[in-house]
N, C-alpha and C. Protein backbone atom coordinates (compact mmCIF):
# COMPACT_ATOMS: atom_id res chain seq x y z
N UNK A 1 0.85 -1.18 0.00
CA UNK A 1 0.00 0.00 0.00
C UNK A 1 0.89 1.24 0.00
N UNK A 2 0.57 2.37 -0.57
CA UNK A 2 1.50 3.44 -0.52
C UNK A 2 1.20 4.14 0.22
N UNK A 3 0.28 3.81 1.20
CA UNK A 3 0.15 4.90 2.36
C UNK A 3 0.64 4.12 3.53
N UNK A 4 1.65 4.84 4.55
CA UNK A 4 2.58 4.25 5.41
C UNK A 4 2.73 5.61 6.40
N UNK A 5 3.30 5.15 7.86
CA UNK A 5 3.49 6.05 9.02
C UNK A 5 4.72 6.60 8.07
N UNK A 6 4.83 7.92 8.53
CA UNK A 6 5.98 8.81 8.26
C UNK A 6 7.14 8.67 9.49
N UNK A 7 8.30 8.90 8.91
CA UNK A 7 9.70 8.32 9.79
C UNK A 7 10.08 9.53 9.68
N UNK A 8 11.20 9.33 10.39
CA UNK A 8 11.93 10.96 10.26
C UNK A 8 13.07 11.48 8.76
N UNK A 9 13.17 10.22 8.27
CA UNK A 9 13.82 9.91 6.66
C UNK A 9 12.68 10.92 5.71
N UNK A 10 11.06 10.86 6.06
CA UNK A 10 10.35 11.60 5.64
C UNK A 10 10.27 13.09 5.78
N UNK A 11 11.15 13.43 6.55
CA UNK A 11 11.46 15.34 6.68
C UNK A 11 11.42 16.44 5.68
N UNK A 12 12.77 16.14 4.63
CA UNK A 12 12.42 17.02 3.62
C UNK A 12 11.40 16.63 2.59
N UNK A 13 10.60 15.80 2.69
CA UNK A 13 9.69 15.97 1.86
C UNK A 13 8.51 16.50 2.32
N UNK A 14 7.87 15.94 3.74
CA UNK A 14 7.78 16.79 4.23
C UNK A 14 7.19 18.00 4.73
N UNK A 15 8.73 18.67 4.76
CA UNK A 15 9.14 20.37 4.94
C UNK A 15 8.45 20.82 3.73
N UNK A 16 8.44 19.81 2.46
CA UNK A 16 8.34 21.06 1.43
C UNK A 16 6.84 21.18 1.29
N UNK A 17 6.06 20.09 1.22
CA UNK A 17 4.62 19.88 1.18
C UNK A 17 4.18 20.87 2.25
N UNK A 18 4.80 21.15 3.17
CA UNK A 18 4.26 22.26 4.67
C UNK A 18 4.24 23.50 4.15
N UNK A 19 5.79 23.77 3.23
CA UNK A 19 5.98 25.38 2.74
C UNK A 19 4.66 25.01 1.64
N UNK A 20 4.30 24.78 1.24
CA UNK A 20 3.35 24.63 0.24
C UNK A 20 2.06 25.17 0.85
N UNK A 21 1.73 24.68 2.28
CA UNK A 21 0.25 25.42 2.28
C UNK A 21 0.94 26.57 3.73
N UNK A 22 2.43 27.13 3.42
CA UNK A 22 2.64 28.50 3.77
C UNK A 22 3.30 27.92 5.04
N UNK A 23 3.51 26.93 5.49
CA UNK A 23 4.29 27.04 7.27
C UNK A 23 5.69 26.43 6.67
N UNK A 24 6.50 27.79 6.89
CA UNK A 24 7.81 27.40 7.17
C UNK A 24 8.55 26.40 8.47
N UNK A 25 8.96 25.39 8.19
CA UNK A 25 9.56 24.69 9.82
C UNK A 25 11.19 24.52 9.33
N UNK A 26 11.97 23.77 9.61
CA UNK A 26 13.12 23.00 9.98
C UNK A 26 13.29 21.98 9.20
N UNK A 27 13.75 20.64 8.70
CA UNK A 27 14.60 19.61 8.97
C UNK A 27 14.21 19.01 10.06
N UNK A 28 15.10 19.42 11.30
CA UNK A 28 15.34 19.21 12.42
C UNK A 28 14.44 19.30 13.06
N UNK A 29 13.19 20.31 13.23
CA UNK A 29 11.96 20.34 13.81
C UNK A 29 11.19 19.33 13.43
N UNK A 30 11.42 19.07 11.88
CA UNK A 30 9.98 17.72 11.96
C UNK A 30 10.89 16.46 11.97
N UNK A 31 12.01 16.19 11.74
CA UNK A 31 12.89 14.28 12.29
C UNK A 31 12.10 14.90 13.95
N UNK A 32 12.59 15.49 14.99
CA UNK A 32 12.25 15.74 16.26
C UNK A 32 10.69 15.42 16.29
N UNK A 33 9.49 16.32 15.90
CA UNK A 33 8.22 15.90 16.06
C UNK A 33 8.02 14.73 15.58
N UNK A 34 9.00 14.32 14.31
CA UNK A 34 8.06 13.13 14.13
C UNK A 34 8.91 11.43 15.02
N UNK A 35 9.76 11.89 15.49
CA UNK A 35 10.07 10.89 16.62
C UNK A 35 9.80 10.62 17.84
N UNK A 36 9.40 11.86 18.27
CA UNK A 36 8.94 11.72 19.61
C UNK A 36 7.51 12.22 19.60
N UNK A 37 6.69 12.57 19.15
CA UNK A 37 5.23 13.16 19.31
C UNK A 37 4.50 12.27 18.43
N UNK A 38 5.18 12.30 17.27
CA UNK A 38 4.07 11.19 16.35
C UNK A 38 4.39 10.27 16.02
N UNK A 39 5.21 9.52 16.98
CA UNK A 39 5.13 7.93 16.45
C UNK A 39 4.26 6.77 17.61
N UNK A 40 3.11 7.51 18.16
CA UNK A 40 2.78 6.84 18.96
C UNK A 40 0.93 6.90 18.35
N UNK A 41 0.20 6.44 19.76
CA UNK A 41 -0.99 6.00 19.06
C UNK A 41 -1.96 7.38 19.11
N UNK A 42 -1.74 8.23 19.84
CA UNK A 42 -2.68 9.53 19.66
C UNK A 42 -2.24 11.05 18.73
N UNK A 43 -1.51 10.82 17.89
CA UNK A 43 -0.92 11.89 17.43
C UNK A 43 -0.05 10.90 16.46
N UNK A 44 -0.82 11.10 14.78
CA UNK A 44 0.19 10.32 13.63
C UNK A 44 0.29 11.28 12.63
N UNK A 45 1.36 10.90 11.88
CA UNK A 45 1.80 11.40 10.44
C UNK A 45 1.67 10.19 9.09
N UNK A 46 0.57 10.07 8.04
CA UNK A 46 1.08 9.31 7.29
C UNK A 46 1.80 9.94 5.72
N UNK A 47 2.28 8.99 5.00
CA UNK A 47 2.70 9.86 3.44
C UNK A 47 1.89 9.11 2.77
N UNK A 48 2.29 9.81 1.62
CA UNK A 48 1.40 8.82 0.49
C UNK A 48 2.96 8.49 -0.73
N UNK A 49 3.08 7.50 -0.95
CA UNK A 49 4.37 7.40 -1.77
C UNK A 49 4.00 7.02 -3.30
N UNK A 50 4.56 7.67 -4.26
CA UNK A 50 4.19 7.25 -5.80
C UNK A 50 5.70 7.29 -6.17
N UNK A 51 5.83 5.93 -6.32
CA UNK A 51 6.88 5.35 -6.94
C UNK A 51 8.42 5.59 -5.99
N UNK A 52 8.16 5.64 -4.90
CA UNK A 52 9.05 5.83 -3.74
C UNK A 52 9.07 6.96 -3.57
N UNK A 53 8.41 8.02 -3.99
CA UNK A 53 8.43 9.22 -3.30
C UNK A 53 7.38 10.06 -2.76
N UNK A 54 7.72 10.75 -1.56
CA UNK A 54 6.74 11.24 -0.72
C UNK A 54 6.08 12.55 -1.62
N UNK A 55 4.50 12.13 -1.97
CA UNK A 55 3.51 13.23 -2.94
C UNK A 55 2.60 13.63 -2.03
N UNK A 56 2.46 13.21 -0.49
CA UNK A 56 1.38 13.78 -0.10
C UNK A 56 1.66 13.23 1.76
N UNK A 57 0.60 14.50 2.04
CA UNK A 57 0.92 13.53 3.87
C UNK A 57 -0.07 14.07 4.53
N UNK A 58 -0.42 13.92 6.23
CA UNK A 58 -1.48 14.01 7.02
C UNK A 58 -1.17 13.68 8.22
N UNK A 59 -1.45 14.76 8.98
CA UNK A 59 -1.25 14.74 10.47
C UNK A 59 -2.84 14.60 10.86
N UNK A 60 -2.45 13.58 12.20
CA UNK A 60 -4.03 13.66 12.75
C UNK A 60 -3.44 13.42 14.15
N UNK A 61 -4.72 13.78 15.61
CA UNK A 61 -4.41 13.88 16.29
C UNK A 61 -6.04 13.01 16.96
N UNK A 62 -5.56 12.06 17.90
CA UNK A 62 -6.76 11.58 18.60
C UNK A 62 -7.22 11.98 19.64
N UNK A 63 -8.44 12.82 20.55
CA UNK A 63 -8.33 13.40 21.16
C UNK A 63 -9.68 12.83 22.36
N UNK A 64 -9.78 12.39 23.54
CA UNK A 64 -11.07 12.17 23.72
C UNK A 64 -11.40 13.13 24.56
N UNK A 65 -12.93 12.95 24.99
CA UNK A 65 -13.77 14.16 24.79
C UNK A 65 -14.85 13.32 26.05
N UNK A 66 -14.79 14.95 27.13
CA UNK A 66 -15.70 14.78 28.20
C UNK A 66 -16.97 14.05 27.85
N UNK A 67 -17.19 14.81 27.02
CA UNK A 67 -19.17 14.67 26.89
C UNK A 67 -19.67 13.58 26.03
N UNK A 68 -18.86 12.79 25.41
CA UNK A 68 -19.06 11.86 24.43
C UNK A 68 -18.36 10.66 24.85
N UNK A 69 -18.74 9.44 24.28
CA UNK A 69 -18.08 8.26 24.28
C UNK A 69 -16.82 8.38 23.37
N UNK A 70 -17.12 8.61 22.19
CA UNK A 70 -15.74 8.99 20.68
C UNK A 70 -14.87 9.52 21.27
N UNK A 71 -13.74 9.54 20.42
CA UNK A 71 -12.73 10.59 20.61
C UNK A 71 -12.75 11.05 19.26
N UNK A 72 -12.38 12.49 18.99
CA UNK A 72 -12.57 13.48 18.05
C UNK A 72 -11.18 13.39 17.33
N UNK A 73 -11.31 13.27 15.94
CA UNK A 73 -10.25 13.47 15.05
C UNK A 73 -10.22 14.61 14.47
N UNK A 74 -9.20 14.92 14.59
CA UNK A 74 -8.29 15.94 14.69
C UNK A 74 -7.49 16.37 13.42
N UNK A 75 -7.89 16.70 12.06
CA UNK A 75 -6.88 16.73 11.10
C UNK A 75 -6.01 18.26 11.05
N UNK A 76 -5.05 18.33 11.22
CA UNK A 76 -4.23 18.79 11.29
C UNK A 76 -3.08 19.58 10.03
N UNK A 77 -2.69 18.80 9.05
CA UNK A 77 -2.19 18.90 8.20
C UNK A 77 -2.23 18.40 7.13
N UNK A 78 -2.90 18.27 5.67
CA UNK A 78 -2.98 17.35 4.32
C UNK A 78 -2.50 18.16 3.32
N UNK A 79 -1.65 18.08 2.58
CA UNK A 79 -0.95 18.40 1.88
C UNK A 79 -0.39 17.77 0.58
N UNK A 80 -0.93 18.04 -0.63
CA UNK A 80 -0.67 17.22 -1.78
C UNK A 80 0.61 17.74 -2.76
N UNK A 81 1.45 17.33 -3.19
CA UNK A 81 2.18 18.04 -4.44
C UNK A 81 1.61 18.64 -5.30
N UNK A 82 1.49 20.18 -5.81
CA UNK A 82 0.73 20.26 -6.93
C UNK A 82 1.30 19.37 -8.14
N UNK A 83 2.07 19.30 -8.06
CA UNK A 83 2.39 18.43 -9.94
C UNK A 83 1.46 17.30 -10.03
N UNK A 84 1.27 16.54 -8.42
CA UNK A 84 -0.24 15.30 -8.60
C UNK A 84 -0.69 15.42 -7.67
N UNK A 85 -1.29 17.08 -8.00
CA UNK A 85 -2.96 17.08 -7.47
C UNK A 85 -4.14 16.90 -8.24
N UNK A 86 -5.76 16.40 -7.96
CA UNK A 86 -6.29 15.79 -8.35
C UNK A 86 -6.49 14.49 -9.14
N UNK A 87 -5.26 13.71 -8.66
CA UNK A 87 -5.13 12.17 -8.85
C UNK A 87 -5.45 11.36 -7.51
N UNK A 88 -6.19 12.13 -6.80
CA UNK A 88 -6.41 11.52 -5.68
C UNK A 88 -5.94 10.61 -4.13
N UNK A 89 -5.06 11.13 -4.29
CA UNK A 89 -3.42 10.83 -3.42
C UNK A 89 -4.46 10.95 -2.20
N UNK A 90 -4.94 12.84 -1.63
CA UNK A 90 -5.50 13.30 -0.65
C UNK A 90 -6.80 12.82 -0.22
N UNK A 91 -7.76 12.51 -1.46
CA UNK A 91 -8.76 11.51 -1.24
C UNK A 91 -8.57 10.44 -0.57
N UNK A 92 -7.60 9.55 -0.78
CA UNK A 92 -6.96 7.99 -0.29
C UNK A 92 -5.99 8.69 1.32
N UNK A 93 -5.73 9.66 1.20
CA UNK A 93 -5.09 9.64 2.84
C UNK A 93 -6.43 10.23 3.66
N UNK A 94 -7.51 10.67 3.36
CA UNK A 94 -8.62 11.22 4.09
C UNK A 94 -9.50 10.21 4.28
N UNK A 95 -9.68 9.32 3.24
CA UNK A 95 -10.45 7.72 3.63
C UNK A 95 -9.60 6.64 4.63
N UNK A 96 -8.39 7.00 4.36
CA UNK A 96 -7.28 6.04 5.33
C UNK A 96 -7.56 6.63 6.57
N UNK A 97 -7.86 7.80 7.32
CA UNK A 97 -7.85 8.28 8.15
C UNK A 97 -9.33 8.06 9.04
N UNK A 98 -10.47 8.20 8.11
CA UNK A 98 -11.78 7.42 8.35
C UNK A 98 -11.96 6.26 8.36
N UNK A 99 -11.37 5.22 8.16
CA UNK A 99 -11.48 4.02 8.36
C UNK A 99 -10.38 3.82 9.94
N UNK A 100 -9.43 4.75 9.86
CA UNK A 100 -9.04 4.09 11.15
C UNK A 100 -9.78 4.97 12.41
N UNK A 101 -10.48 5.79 12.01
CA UNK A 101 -11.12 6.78 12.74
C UNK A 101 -12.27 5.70 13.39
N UNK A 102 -13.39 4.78 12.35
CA UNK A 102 -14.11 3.97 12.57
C UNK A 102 -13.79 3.11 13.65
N UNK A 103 -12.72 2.56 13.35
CA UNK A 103 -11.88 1.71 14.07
C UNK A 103 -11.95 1.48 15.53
N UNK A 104 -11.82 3.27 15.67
CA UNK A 104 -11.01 3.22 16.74
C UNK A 104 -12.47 4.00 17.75
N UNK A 105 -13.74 3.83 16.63
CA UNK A 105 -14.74 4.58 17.38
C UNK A 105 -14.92 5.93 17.48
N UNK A 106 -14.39 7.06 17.01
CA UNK A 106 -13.85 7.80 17.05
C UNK A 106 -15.37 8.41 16.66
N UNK A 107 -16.01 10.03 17.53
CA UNK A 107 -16.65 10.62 16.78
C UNK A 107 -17.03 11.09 15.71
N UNK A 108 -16.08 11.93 15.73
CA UNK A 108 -16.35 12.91 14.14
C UNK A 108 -14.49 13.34 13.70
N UNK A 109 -14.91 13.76 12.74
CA UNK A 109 -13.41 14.38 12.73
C UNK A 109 -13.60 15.79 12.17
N UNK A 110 -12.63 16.86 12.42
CA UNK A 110 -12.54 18.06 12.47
C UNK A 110 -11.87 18.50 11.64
N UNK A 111 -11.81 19.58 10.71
CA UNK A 111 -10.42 19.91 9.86
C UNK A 111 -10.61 21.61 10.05
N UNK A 112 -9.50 22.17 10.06
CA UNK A 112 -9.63 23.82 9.76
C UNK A 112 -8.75 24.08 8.71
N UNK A 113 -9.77 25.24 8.08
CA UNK A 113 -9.30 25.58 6.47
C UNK A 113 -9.24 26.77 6.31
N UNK A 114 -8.38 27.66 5.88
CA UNK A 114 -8.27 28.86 5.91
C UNK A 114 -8.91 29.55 5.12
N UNK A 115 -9.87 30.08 5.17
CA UNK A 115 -10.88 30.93 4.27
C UNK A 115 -10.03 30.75 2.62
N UNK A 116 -9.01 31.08 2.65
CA UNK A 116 -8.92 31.54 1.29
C UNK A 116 -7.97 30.39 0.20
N UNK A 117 -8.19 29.28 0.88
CA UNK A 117 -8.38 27.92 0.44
C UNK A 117 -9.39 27.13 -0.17
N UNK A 118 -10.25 28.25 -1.07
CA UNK A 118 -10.82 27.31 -1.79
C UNK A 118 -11.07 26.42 -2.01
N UNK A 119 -10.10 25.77 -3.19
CA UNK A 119 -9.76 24.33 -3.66
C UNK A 119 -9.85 23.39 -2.39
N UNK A 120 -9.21 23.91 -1.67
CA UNK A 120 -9.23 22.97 0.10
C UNK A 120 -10.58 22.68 0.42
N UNK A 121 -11.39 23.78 0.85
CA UNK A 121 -12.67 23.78 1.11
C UNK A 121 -13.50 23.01 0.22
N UNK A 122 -13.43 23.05 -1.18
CA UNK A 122 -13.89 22.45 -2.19
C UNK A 122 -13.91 20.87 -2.03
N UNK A 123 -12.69 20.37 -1.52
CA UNK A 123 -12.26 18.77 -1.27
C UNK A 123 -13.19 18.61 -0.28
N UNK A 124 -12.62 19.24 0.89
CA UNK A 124 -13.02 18.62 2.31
C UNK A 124 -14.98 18.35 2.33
N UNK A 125 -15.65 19.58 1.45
CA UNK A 125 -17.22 19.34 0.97
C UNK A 125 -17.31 18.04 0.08
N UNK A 126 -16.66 17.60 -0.88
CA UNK A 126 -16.84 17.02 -1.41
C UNK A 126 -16.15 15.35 -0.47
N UNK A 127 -16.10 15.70 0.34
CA UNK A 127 -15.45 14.21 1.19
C UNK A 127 -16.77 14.00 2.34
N UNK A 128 -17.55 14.87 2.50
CA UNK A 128 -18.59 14.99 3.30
C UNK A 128 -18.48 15.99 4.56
N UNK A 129 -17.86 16.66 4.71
CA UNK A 129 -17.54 17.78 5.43
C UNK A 129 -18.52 18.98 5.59
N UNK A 130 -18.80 19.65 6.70
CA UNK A 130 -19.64 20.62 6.67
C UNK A 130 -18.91 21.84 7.40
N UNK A 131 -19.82 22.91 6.81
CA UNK A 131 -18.80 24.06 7.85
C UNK A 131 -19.44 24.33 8.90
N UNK A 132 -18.65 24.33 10.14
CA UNK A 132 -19.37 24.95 11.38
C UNK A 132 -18.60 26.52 11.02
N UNK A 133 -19.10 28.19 11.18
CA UNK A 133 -18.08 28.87 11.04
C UNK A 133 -17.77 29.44 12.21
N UNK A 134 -18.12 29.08 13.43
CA UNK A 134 -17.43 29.80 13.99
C UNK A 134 -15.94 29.21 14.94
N UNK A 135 -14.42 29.59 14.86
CA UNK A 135 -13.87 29.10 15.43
C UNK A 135 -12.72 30.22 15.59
N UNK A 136 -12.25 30.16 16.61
CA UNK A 136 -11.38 31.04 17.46
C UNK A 136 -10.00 30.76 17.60
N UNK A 137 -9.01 31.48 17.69
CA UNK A 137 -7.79 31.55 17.73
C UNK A 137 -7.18 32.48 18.57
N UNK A 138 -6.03 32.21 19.50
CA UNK A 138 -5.62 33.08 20.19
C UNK A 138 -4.07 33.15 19.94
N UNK A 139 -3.36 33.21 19.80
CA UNK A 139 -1.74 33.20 19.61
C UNK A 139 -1.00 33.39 20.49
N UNK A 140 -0.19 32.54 20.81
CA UNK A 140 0.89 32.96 22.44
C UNK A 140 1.70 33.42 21.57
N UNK A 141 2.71 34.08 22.53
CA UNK A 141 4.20 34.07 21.82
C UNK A 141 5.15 33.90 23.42
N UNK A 142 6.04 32.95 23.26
CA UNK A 142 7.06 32.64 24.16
C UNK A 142 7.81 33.86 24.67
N UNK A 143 7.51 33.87 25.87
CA UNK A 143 8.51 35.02 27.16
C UNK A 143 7.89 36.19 27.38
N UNK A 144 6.49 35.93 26.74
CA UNK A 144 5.50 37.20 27.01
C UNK A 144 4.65 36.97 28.55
């Protein structure tokens, strides 16, 4: 299957799929997150590989939840290559993610999309997604 947990060998590819929907990181920041934060069972990274190389990936995070039996999935990061986008790479890591979501009992799952992501918004409706709009953000910044 070409969809597999991401290792830390998976970094610069990646890094670049991240600069793609605008977050600059490290190298070194994601081998680090993805060895110690996401190689366990509540917090994963998978890729999607075409022909041994990393075209696509997905962070999810498992989270459970006072008021419910489920625990809430958490998508985090999906990210396709444009050179093969709409070959359905992101489709197949968003169904991989619902089936283990099923799995695992899991409520619902969550995604946030930045208004001016279109095409994004466009997928995530067409995967069965609805918009709730209201959601909030606060920003720390360290030593404040």
């Amino acid at each position: 299957m070409p969809i597999r947990n991401a290792t830390y060998r998976d970094a610069p590819a990646i890094r670049l799929l991240m600069e793609a929907l605008g977050y600059k990181t490290s190298i070194s920041l994601l081998i680090n997150q993805l060895e110690t934060l996401f190689d366990g069972n509540d917090h994963q990274t998978f890729v999607y590989e075409l022909h041994k190389e990393v075209v696509a990936f997905i962070t999810v995070h498992y989270l459970p939840q006072l008021a419910f039996d489920g625990e809430l999935v958490l998508i985090s990061y999906l990210s396709v290559d444009e050179t093969v986008r709409d070959q359905g790479f992101g489709k197949a890591l968003e169904q991989y993610i619902v089936e283990i979501a099923r799995k695992r009992k899991c409520d619902r799952i969550e995604v946030h999309c930045q208004e001016l992501r279109t095409q994004a918004q466009r997928f995530y409706e067409q995967q069965g997604y609805q918009e709730h709009p209201k959601y909030y953000t606060k920003r720390l910044v360290y030593g404040e």
